[in-house]
Protein backbone atom coordinates (compact mmCIF):
# COMPACT_ATOMS: atom_id res chain seq x y z
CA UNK A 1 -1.78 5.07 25.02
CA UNK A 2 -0.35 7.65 22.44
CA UNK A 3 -3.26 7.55 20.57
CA UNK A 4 -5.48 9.19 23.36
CA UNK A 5 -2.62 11.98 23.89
CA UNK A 6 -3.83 15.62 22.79
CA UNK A 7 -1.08 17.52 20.30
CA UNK A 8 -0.11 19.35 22.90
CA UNK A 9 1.16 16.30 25.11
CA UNK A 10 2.57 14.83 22.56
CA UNK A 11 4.66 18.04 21.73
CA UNK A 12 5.34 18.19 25.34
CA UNK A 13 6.71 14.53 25.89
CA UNK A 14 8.64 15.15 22.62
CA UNK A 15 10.24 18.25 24.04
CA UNK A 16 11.32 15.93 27.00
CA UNK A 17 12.46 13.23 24.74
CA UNK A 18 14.97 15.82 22.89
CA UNK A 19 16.10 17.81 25.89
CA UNK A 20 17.42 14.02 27.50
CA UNK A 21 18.80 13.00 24.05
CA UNK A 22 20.61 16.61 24.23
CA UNK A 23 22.41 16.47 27.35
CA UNK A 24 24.18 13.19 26.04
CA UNK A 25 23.98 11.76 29.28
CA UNK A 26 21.08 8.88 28.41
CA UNK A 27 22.78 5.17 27.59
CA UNK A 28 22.87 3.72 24.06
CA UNK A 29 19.73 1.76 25.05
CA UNK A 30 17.34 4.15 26.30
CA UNK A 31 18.48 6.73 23.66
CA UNK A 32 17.25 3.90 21.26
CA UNK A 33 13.96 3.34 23.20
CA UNK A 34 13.54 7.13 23.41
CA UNK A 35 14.07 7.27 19.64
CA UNK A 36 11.46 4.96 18.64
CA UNK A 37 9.06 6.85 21.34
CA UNK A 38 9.70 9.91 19.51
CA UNK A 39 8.91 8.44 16.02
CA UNK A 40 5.61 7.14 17.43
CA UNK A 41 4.61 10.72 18.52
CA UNK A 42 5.76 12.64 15.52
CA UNK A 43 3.40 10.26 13.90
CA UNK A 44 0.54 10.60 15.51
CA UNK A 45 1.52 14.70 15.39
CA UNK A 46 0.77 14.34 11.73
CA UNK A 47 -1.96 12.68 12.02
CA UNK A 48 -3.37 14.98 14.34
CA UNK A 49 -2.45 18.09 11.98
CA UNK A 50 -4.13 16.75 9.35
CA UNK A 51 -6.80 15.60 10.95
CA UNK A 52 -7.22 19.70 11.33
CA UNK A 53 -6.30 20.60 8.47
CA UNK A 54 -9.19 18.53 6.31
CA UNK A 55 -11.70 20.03 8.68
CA UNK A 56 -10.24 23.58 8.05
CA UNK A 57 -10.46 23.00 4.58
CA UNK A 58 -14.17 21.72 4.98
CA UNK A 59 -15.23 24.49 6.95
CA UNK A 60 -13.75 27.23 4.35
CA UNK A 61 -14.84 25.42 2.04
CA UNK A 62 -18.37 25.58 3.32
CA UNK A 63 -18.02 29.27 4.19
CA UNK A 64 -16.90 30.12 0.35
CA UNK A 65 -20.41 28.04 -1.02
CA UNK A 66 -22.08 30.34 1.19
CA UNK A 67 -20.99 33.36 -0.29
């Protein structure tokens, strides 16, 4: 499922992940299970950025051959 989530959502649901973690108020176990979400997503975050950052370089890359 976290493969089909836009950057954005994933920033989002990480945003959520750290405020609970913050508060202190989340048991050992779901801190752990909240942990390992948040792993997943800052994973596929990087992915995602450099996913757009190769195509960013292709496309300036194609605009300085055209000059």
């Amino acid at each position: 499922m976290a493969e089909k989530m836009t950057f954005e959502q994933a920033m989002a649901r990480l945003d959520e992940i750290s405020m609970s973690l913050s508060q202190g108020s989340v048991a050992l176990d779901d801190a752990v299970e909240l942990y390992a979400e948040a792993a997943k997503l800052i994973a596929l975050c990087n992915k995602k950025l450099t996913t757009a950052q190769t195509k960013l370089e292709k496309v300036m890359g194609s605009m300085n051959e055209g000059e």
